[in-house]
N, C-alpha and C. Protein backbone atom coordinates (compact mmCIF):
# COMPACT_ATOMS: atom_id res chain seq x y z
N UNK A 1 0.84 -1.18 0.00
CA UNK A 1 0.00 0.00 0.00
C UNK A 1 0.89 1.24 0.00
N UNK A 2 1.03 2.09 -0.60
CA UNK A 2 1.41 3.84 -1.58
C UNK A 2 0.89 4.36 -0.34
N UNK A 3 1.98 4.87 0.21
CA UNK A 3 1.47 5.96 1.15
C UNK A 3 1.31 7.31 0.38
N UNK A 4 0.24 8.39 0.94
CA UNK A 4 0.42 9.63 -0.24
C UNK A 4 1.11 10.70 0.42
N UNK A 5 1.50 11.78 -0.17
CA UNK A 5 2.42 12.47 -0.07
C UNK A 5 1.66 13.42 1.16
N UNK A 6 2.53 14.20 2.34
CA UNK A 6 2.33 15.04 3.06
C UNK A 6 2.22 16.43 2.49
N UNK A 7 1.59 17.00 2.50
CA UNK A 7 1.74 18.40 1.92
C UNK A 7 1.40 19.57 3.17
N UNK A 8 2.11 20.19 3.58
CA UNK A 8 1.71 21.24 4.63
C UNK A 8 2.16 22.74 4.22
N UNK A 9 1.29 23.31 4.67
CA UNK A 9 0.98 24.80 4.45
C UNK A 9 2.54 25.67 4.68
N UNK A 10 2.81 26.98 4.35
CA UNK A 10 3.89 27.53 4.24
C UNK A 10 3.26 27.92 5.65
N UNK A 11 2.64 28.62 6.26
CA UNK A 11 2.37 28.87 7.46
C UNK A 11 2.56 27.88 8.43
N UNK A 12 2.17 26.56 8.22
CA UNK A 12 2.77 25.60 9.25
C UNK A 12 4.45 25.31 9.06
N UNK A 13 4.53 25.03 7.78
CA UNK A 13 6.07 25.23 7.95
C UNK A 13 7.34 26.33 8.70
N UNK A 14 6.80 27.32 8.51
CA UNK A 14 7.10 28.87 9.09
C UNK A 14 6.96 28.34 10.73
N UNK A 15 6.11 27.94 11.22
CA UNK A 15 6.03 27.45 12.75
C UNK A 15 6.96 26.56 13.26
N UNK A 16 7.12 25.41 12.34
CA UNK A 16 8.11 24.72 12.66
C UNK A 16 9.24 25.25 12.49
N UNK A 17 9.41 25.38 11.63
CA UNK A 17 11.23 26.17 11.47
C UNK A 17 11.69 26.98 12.70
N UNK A 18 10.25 28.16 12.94
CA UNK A 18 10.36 28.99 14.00
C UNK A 18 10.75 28.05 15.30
N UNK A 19 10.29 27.36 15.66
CA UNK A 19 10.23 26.53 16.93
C UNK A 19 11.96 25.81 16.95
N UNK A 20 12.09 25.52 15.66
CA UNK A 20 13.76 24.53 15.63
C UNK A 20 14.45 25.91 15.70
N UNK A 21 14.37 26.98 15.28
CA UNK A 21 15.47 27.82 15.35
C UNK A 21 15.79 28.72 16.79
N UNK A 22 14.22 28.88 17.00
CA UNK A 22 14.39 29.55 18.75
C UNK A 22 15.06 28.35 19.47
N UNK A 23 15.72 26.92 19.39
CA UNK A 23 16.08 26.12 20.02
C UNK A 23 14.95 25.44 21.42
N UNK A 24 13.78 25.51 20.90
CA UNK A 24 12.58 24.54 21.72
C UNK A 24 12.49 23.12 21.56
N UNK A 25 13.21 22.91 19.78
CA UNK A 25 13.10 21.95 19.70
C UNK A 25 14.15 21.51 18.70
N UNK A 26 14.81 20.20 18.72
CA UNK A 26 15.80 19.82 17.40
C UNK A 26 15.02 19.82 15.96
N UNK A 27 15.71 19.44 15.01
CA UNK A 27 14.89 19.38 13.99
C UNK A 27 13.90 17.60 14.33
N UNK A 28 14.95 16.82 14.65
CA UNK A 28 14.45 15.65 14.45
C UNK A 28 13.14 15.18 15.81
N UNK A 29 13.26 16.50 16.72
CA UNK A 29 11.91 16.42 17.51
C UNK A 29 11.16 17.07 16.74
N UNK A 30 11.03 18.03 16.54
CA UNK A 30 9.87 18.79 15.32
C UNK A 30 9.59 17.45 14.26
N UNK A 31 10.03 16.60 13.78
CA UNK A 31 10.27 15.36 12.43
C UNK A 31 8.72 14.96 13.37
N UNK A 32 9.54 14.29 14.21
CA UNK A 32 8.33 12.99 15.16
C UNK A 32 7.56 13.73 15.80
N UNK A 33 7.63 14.73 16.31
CA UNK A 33 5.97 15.53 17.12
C UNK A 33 5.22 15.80 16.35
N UNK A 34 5.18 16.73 15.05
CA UNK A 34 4.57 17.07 13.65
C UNK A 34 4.34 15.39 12.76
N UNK A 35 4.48 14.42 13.19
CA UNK A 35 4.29 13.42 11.90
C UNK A 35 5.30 13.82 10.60
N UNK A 36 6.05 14.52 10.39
CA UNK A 36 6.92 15.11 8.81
C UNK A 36 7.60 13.91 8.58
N UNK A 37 7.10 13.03 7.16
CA UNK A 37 8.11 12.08 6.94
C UNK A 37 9.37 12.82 5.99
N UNK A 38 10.07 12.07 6.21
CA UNK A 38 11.22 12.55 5.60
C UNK A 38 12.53 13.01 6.18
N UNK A 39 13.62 12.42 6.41
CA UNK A 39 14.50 12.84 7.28
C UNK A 39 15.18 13.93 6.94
N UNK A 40 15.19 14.75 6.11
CA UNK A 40 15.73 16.00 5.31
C UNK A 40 14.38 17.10 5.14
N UNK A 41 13.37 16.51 5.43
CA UNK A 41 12.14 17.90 5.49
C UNK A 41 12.46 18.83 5.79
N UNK A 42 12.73 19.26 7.09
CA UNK A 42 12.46 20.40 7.41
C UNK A 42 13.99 21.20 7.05
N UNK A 43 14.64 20.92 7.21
CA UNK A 43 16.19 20.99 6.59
C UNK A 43 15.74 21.73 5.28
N UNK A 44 15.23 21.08 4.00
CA UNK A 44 14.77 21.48 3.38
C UNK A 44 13.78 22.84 3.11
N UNK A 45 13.13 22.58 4.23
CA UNK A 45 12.02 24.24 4.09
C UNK A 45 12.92 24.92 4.59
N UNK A 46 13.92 24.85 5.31
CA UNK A 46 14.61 25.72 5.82
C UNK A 46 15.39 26.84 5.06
N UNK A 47 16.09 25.85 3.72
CA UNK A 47 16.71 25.70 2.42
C UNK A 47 15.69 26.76 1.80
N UNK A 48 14.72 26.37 1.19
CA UNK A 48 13.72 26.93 0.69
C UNK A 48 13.19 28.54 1.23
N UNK A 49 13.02 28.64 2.95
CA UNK A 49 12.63 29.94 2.96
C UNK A 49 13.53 30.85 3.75
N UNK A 50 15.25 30.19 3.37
CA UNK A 50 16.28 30.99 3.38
C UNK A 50 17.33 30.90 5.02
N UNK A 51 16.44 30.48 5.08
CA UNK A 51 17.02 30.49 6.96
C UNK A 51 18.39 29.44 7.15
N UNK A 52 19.25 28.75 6.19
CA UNK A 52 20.10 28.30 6.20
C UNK A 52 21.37 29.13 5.64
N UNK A 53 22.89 28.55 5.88
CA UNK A 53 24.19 29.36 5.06
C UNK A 53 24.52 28.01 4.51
N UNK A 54 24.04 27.49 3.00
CA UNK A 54 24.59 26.29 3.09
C UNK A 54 26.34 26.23 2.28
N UNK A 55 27.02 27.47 2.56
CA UNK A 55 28.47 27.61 2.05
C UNK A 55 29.31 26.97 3.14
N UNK A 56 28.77 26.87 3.74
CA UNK A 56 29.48 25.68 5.18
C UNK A 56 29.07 25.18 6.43
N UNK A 57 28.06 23.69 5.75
CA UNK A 57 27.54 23.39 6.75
C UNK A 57 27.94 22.65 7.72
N UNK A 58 28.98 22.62 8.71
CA UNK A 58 29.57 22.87 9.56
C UNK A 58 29.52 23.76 11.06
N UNK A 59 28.98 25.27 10.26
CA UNK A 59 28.74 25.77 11.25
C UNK A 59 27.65 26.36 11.45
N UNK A 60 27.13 26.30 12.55
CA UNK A 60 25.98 26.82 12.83
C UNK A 60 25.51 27.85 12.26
N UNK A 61 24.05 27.69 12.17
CA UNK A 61 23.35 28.84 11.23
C UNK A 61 22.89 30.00 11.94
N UNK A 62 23.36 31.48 11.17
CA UNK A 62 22.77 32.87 11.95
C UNK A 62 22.69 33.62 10.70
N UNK A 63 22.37 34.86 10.88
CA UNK A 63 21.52 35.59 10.03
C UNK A 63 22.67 36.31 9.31
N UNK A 64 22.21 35.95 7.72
CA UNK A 64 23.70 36.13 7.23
C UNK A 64 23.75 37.82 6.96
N UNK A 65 22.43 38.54 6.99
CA UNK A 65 22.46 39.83 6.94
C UNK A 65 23.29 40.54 7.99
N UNK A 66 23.77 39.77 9.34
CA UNK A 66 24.29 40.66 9.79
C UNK A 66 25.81 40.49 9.79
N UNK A 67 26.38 39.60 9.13
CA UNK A 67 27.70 39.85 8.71
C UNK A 67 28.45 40.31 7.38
N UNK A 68 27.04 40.88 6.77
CA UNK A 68 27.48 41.01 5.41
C UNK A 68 27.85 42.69 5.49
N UNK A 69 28.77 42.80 4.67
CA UNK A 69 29.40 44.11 5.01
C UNK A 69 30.57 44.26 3.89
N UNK A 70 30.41 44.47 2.67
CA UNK A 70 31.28 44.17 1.34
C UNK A 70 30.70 45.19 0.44
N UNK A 71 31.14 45.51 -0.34
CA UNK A 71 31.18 46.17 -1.60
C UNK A 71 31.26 45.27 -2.93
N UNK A 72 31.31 44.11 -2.65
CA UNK A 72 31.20 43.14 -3.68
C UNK A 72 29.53 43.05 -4.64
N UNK A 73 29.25 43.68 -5.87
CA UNK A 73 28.40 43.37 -6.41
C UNK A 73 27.49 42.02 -6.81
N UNK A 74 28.76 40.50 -6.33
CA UNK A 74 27.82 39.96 -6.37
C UNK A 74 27.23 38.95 -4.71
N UNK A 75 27.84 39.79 -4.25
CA UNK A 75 27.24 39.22 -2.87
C UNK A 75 26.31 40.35 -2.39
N UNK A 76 26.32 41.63 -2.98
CA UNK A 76 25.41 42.53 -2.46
C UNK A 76 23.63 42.08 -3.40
N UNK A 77 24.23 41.47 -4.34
CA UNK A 77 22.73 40.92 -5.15
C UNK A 77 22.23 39.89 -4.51
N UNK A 78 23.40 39.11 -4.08
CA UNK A 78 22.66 38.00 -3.06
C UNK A 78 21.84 38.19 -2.25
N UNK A 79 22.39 39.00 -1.64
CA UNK A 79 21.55 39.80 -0.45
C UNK A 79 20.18 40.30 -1.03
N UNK A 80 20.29 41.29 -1.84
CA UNK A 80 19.31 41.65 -2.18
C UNK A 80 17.66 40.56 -2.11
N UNK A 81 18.37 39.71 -3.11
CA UNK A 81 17.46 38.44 -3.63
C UNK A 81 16.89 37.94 -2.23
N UNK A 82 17.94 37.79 -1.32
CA UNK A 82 17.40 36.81 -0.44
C UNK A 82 16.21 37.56 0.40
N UNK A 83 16.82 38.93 0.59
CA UNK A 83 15.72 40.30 1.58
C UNK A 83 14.56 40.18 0.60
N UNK A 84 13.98 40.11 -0.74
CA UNK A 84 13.14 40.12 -1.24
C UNK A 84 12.28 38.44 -0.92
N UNK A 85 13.13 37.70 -1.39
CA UNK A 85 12.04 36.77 -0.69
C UNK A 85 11.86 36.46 0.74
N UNK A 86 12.69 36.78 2.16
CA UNK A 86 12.59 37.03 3.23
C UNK A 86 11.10 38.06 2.82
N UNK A 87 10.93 39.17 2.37
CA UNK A 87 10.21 40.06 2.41
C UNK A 87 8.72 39.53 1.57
N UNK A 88 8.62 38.86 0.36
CA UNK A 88 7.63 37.93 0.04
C UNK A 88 7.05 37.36 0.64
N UNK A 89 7.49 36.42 1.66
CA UNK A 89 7.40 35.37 2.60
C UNK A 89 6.37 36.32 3.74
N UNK A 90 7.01 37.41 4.30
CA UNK A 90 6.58 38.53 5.28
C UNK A 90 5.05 38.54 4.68
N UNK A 91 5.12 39.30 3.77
CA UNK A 91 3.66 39.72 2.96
C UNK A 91 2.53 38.61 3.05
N UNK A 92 3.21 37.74 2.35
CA UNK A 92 1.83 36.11 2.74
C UNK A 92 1.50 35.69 4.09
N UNK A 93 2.61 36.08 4.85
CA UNK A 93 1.95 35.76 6.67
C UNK A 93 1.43 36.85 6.73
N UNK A 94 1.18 38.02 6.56
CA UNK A 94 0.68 38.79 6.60
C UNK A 94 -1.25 39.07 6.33
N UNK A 95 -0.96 38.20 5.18
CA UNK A 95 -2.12 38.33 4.15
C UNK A 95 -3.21 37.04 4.99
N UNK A 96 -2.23 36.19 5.15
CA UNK A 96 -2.72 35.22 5.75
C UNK A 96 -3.44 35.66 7.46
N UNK A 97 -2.54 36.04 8.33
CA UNK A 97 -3.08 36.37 8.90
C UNK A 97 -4.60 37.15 9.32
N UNK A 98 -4.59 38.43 8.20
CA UNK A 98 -5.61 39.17 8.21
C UNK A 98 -6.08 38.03 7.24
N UNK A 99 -6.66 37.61 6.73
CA UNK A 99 -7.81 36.56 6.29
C UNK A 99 -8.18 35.56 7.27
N UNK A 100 -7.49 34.92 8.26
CA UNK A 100 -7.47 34.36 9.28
C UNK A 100 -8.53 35.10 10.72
N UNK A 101 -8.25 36.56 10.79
CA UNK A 101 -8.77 37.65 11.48
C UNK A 101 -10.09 37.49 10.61
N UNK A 102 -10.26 37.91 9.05
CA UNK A 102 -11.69 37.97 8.83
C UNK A 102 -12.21 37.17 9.22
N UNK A 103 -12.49 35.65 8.57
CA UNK A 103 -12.96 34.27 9.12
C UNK A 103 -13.58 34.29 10.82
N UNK A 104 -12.38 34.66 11.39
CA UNK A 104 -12.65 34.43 13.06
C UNK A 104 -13.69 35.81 13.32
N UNK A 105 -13.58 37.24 12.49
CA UNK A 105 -14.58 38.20 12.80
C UNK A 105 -16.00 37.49 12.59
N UNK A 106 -16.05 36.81 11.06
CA UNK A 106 -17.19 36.54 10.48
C UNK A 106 -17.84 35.10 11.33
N UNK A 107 -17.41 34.16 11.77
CA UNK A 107 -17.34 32.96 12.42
C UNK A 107 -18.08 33.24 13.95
N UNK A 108 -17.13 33.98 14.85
CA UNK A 108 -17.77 34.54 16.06
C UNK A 108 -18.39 35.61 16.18
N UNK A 109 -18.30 36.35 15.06
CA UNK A 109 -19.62 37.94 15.81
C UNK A 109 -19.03 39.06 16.39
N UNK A 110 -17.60 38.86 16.17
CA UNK A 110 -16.80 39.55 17.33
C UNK A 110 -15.56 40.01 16.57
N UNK A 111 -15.53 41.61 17.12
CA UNK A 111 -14.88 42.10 16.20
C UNK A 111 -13.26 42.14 17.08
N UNK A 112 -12.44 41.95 16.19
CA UNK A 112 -11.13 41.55 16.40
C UNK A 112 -9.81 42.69 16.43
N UNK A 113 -10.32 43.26 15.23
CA UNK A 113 -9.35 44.75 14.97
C UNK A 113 -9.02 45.54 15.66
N UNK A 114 -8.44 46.07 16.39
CA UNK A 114 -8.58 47.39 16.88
C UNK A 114 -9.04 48.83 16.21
N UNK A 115 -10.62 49.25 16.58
CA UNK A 115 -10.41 50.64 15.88
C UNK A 115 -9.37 51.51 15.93
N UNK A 116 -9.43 52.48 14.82
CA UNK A 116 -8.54 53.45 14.68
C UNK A 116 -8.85 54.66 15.80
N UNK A 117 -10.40 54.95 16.11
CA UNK A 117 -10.48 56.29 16.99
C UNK A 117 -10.67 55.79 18.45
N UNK A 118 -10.02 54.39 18.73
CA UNK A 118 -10.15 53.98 20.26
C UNK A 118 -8.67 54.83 20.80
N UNK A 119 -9.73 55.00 21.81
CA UNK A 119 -8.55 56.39 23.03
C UNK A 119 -7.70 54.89 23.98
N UNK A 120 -6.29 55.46 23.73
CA UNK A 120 -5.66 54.21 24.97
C UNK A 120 -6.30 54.66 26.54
């Protein structure tokens, strides 16, 4: 029996990653708590929504924006590329979210937003 393929949302993926990178959890506890077959999954989304340096994996992964500091045109495009889809990525949790907010306005009756002319 064909097992069928897992498919999970960029928003659940985004959670997990989040959770392995704040160090709550290894990757291979995130693998078995989430059900994710595949021993390279999340490794992979990781790959995918940038959060890896794979020029030497060896050493631990941190945010390569903050050591970049060159005048080199083609590592400054790198950068670029990567802040744009870092910044893509932003926009769809975003989008997601507020559609998430409508649903739960429209669902419970209850408005969620904060008005604009509420006095703190």
């Amino acid at each position: 029996m064909k097992t069928r393929p897992q498919y999970f949302s960029d928003s659940f993926k985004l959670g997990v990653i989040s959770r392995v990178l704040s160090g709550e959890m290894s990757k291979e506890q995130a693998r078995v708590y989430y059900g994710i077959g595949g021993n390279s999954a999340i490794l992979n989304w990781m790959r995918t929504f940038g959060y890896t340096n794979d020029s030497n994996p060896s050493r631990p992964m941190k945010d390569p924006s903050s050591t970049i500091s060159t005048d080199d045109p083609e590592v400054l495009k790198k950068q670029i590329k990567r802040l744009q889809k870092q910044l893509e990525l932003e926009q769809q949790r975003t989008e997601f979210y507020q559609i998430m907010i409508d649903i739960a306005e429209q669902e419970l009756g209850v408005p969620i937003r904060k008005k604009s002319d509420t006095k703190l």
